[in-house]
PDB file of N, CA and C in Angstrom:
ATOM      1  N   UNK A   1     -80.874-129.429 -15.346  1.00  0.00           N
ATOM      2  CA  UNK A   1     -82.177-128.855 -15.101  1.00  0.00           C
ATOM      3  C   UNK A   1     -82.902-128.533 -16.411  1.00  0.00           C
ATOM      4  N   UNK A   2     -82.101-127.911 -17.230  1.00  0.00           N
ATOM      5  CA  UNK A   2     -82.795-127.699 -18.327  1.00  0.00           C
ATOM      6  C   UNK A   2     -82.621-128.625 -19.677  1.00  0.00           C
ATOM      7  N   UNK A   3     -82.393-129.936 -19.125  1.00  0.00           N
ATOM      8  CA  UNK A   3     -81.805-130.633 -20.479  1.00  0.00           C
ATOM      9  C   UNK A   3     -83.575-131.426 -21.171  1.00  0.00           C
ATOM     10  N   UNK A   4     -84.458-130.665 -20.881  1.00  0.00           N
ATOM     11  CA  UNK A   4     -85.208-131.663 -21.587  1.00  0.00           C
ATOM     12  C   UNK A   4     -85.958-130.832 -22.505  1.00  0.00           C
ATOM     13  N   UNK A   5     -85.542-129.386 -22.387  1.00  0.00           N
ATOM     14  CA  UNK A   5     -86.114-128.049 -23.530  1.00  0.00           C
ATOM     15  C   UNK A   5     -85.226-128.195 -24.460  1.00  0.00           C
ATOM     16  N   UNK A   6     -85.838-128.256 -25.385  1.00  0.00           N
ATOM     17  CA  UNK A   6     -84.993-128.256 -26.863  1.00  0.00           C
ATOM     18  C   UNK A   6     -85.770-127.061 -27.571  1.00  0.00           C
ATOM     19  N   UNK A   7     -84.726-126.441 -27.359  1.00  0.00           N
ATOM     20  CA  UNK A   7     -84.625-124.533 -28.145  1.00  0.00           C
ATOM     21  C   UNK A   7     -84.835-124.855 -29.319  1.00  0.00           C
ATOM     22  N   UNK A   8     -84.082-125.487 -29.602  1.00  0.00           N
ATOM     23  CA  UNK A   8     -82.968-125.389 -31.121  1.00  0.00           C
ATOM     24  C   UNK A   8     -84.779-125.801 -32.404  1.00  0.00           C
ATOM     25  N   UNK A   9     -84.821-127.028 -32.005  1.00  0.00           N
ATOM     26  CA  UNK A   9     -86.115-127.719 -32.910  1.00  0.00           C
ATOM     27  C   UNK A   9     -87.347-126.744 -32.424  1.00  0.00           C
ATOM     28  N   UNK A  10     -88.100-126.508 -31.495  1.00  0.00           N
ATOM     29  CA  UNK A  10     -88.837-126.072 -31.459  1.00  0.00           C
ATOM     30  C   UNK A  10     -89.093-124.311 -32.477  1.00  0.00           C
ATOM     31  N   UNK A  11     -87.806-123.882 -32.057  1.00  0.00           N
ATOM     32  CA  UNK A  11     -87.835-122.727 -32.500  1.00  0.00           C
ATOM     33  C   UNK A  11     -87.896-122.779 -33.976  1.00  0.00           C
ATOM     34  N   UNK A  12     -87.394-123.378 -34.606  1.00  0.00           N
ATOM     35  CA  UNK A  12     -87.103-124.021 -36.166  1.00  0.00           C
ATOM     36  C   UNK A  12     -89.081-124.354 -36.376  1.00  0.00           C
ATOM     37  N   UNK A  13     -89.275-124.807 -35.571  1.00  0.00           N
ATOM     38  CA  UNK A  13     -90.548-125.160 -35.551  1.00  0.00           C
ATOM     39  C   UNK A  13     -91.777-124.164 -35.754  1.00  0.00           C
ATOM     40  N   UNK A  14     -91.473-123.204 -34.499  1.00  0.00           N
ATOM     41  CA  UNK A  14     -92.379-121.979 -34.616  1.00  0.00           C
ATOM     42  C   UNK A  14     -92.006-121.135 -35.894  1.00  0.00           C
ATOM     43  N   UNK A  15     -91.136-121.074 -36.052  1.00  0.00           N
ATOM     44  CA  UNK A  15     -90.896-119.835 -37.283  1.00  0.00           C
ATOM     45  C   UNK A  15     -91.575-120.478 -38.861  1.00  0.00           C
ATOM     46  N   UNK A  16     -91.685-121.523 -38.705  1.00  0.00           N
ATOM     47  CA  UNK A  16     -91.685-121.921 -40.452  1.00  0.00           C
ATOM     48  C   UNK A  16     -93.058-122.139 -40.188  1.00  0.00           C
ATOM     49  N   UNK A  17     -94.071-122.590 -38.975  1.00  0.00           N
ATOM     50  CA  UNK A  17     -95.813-122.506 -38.375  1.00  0.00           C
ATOM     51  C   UNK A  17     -95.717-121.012 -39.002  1.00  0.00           C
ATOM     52  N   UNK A  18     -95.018-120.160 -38.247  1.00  0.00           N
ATOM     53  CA  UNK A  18     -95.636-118.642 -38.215  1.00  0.00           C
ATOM     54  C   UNK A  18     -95.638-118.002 -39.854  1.00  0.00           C
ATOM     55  N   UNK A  19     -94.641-118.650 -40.280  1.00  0.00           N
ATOM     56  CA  UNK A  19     -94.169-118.311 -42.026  1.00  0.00           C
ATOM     57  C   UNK A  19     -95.434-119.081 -42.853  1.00  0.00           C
ATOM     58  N   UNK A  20     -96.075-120.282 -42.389  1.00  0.00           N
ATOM     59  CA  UNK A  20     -96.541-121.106 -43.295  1.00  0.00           C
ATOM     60  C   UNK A  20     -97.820-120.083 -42.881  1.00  0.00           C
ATOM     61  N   UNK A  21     -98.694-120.061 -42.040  1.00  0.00           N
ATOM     62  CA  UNK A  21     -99.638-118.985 -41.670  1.00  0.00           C
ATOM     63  C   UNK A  21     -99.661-117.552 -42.664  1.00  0.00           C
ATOM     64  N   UNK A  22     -98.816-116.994 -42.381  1.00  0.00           N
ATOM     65  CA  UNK A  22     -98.279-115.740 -43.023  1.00  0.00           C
ATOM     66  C   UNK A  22     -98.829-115.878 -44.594  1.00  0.00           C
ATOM     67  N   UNK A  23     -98.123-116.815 -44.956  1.00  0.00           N
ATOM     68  CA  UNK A  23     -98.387-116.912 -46.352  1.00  0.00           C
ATOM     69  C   UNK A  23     -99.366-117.450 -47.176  1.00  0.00           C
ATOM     70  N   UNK A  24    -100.305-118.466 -46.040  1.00  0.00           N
ATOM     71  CA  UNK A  24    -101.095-118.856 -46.166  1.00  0.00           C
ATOM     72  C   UNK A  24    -102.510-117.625 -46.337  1.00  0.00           C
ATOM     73  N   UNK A  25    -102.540-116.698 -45.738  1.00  0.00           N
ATOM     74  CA  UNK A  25    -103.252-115.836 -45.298  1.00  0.00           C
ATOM     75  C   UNK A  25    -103.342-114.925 -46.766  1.00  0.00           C
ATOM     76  N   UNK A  26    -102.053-114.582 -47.069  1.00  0.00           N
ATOM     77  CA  UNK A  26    -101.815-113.436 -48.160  1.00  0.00           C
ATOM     78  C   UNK A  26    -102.636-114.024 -49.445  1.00  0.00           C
ATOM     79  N   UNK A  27    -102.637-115.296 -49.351  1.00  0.00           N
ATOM     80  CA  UNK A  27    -102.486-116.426 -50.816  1.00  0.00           C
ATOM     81  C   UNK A  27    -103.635-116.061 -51.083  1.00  0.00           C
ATOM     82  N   UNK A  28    -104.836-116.351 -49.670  1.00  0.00           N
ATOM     83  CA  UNK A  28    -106.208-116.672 -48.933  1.00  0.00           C
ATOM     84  C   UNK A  28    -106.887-115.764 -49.462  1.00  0.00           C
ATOM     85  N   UNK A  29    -106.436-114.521 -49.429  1.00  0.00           N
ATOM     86  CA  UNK A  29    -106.784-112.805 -49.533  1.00  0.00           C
ATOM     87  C   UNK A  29    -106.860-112.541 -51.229  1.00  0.00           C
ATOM     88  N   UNK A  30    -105.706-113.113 -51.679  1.00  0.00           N
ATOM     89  CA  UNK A  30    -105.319-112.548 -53.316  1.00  0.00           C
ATOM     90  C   UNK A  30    -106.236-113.598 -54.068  1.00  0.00           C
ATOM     91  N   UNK A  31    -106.224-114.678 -53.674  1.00  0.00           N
ATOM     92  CA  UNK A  31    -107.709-115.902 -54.315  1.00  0.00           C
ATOM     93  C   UNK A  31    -108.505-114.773 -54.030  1.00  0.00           C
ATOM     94  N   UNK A  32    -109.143-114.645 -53.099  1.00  0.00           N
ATOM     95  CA  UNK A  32    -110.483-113.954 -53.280  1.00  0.00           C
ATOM     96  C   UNK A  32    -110.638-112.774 -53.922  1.00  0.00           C
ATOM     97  N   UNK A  33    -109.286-112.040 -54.413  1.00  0.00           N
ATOM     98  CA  UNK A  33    -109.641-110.707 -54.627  1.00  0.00           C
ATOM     99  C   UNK A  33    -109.608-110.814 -56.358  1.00  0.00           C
ATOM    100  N   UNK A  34    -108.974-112.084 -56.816  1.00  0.00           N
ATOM    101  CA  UNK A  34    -108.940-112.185 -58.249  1.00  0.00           C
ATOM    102  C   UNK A  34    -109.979-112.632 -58.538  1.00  0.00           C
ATOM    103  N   UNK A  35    -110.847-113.621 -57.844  1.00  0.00           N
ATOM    104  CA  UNK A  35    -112.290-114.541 -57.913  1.00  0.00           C
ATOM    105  C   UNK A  35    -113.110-113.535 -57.736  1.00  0.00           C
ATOM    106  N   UNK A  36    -113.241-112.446 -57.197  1.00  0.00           N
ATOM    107  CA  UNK A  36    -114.071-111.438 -57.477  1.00  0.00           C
ATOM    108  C   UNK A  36    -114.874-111.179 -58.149  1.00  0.00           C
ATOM    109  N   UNK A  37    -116.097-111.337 -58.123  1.00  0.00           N
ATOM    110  CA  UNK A  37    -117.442-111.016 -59.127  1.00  0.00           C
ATOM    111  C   UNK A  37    -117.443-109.195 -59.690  1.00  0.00           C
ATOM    112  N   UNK A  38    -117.594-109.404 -61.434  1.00  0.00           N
ATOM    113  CA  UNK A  38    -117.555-107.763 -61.384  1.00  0.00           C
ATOM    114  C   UNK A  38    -118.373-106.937 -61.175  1.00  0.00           C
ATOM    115  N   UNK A  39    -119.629-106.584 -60.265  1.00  0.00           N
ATOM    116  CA  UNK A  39    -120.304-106.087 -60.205  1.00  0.00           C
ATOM    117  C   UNK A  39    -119.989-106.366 -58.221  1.00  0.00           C
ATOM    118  N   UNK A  40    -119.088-106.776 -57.809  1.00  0.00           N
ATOM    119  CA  UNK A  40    -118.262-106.407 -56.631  1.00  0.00           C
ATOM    120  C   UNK A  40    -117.448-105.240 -56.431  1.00  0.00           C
ATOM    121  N   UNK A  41    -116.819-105.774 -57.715  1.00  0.00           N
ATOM    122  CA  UNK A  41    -115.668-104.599 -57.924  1.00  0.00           C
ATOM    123  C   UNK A  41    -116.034-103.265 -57.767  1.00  0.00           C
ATOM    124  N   UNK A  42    -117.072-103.569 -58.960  1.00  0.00           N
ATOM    125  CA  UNK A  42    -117.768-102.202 -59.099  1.00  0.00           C
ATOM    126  C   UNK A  42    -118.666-101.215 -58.003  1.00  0.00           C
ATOM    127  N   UNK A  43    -118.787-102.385 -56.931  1.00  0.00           N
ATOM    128  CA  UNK A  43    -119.390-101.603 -55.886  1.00  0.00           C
ATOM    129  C   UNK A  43    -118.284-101.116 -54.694  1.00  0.00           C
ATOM    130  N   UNK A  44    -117.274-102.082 -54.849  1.00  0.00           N
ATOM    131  CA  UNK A  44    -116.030-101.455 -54.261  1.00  0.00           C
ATOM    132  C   UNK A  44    -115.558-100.310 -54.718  1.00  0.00           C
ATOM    133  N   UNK A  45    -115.159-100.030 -56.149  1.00  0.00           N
ATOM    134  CA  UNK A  45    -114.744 -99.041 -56.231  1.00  0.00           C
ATOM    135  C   UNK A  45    -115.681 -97.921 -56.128  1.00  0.00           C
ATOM    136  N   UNK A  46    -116.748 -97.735 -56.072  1.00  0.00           N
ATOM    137  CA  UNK A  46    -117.724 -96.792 -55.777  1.00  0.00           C
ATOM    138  C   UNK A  46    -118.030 -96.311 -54.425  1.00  0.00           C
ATOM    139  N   UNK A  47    -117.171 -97.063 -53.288  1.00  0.00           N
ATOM    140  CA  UNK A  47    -117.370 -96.775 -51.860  1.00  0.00           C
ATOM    141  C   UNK A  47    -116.548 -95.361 -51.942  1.00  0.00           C
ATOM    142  N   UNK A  48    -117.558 -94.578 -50.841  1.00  0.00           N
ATOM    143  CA  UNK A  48    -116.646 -92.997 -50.724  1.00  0.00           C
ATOM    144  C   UNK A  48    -115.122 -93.484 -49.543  1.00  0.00           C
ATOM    145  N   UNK A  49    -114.827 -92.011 -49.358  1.00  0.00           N
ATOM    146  CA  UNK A  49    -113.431 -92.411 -48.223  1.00  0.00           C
ATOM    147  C   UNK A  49    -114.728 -91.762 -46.838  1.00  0.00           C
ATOM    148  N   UNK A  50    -113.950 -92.707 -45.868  1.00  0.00           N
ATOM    149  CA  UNK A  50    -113.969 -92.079 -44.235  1.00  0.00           C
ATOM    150  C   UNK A  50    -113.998 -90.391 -44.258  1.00  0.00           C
ATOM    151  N   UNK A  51    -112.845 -90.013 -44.484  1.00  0.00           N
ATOM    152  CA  UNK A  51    -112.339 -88.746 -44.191  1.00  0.00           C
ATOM    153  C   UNK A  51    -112.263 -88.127 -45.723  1.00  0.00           C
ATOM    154  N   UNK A  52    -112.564 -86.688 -46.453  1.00  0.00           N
ATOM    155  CA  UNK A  52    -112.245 -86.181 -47.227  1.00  0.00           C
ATOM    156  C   UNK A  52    -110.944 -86.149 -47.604  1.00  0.00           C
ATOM    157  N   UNK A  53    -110.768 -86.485 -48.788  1.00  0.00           N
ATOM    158  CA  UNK A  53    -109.038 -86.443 -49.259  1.00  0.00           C
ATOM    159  C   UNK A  53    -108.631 -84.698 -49.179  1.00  0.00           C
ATOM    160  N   UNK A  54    -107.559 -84.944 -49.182  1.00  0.00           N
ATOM    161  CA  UNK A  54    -106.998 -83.817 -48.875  1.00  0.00           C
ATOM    162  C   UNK A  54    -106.588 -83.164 -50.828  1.00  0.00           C
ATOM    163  N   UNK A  55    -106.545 -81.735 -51.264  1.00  0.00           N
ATOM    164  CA  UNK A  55    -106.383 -81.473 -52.045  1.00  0.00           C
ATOM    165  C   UNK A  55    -105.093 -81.660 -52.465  1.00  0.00           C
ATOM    166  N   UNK A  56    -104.676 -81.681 -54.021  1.00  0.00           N
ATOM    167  CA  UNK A  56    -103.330 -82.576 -53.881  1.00  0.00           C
ATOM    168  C   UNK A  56    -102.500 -81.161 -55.160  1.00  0.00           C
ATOM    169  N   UNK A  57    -102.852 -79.774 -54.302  1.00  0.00           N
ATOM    170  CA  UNK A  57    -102.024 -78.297 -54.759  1.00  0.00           C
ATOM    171  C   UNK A  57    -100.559 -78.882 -54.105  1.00  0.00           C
ATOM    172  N   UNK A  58     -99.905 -78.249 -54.905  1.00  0.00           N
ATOM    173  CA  UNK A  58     -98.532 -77.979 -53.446  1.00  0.00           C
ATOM    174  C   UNK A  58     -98.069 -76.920 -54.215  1.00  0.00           C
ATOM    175  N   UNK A  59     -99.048 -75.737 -53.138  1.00  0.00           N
ATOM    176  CA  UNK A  59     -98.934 -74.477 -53.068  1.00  0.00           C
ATOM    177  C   UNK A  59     -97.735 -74.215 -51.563  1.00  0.00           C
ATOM    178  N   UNK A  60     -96.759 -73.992 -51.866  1.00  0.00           N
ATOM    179  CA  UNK A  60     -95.692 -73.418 -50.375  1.00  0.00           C
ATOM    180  C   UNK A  60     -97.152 -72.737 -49.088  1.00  0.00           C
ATOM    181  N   UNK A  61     -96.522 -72.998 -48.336  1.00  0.00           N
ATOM    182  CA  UNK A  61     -97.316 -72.054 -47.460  1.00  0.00           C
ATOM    183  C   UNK A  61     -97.034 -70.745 -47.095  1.00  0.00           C
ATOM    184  N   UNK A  62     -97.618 -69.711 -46.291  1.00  0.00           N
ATOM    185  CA  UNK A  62     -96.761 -68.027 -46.388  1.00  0.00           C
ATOM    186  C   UNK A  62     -96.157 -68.292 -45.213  1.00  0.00           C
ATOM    187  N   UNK A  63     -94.816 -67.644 -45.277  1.00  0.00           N
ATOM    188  CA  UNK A  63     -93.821 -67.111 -44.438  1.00  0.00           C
ATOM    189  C   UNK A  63     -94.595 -66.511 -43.288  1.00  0.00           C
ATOM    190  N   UNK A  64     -93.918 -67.413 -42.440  1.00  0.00           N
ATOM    191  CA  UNK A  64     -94.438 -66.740 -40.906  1.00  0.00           C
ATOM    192  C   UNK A  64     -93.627 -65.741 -40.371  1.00  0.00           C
ATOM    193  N   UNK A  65     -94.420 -64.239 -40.023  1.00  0.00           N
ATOM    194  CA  UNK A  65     -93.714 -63.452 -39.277  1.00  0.00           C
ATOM    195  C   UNK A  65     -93.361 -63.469 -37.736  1.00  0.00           C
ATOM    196  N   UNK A  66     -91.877 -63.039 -37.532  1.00  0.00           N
ATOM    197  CA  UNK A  66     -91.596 -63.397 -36.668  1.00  0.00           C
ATOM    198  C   UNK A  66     -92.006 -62.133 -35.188  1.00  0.00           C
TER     199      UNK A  66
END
């Protein structure tokens, strides 16, 4: 019944598609981020955050009474 699925190749198949993708993508990303115009950069790094950063004390906090 099942002799005409071949596990073995296909699967060999999908993983090294899904790997070649993968890496293809990262490659895709790091080209563009080195090709970067500097007056990109510069407007990138000038974007604020979403959310206020958090202050970076590390003051303990007070003992909670019980």
């Amino acid at each position: 019944m099942f002799r005409r699925l071949a596990f073995d190749n296909s699967a060999a198949l999908f993983t090294f598609a899904a790997f070649l993708t993968a890496v293809s993508i990262y490659v895709a990303v790091i080209w563009r981020a080195l090709r970067m115009k500097r007056p990109q950069v510069a407007a990138f790094e000038n974007l604020p955050f979403v959310t206020p950063t958090p202050s970076a004390r590390h003051e303990p906090r007070p003992a909670r009474k019980a």
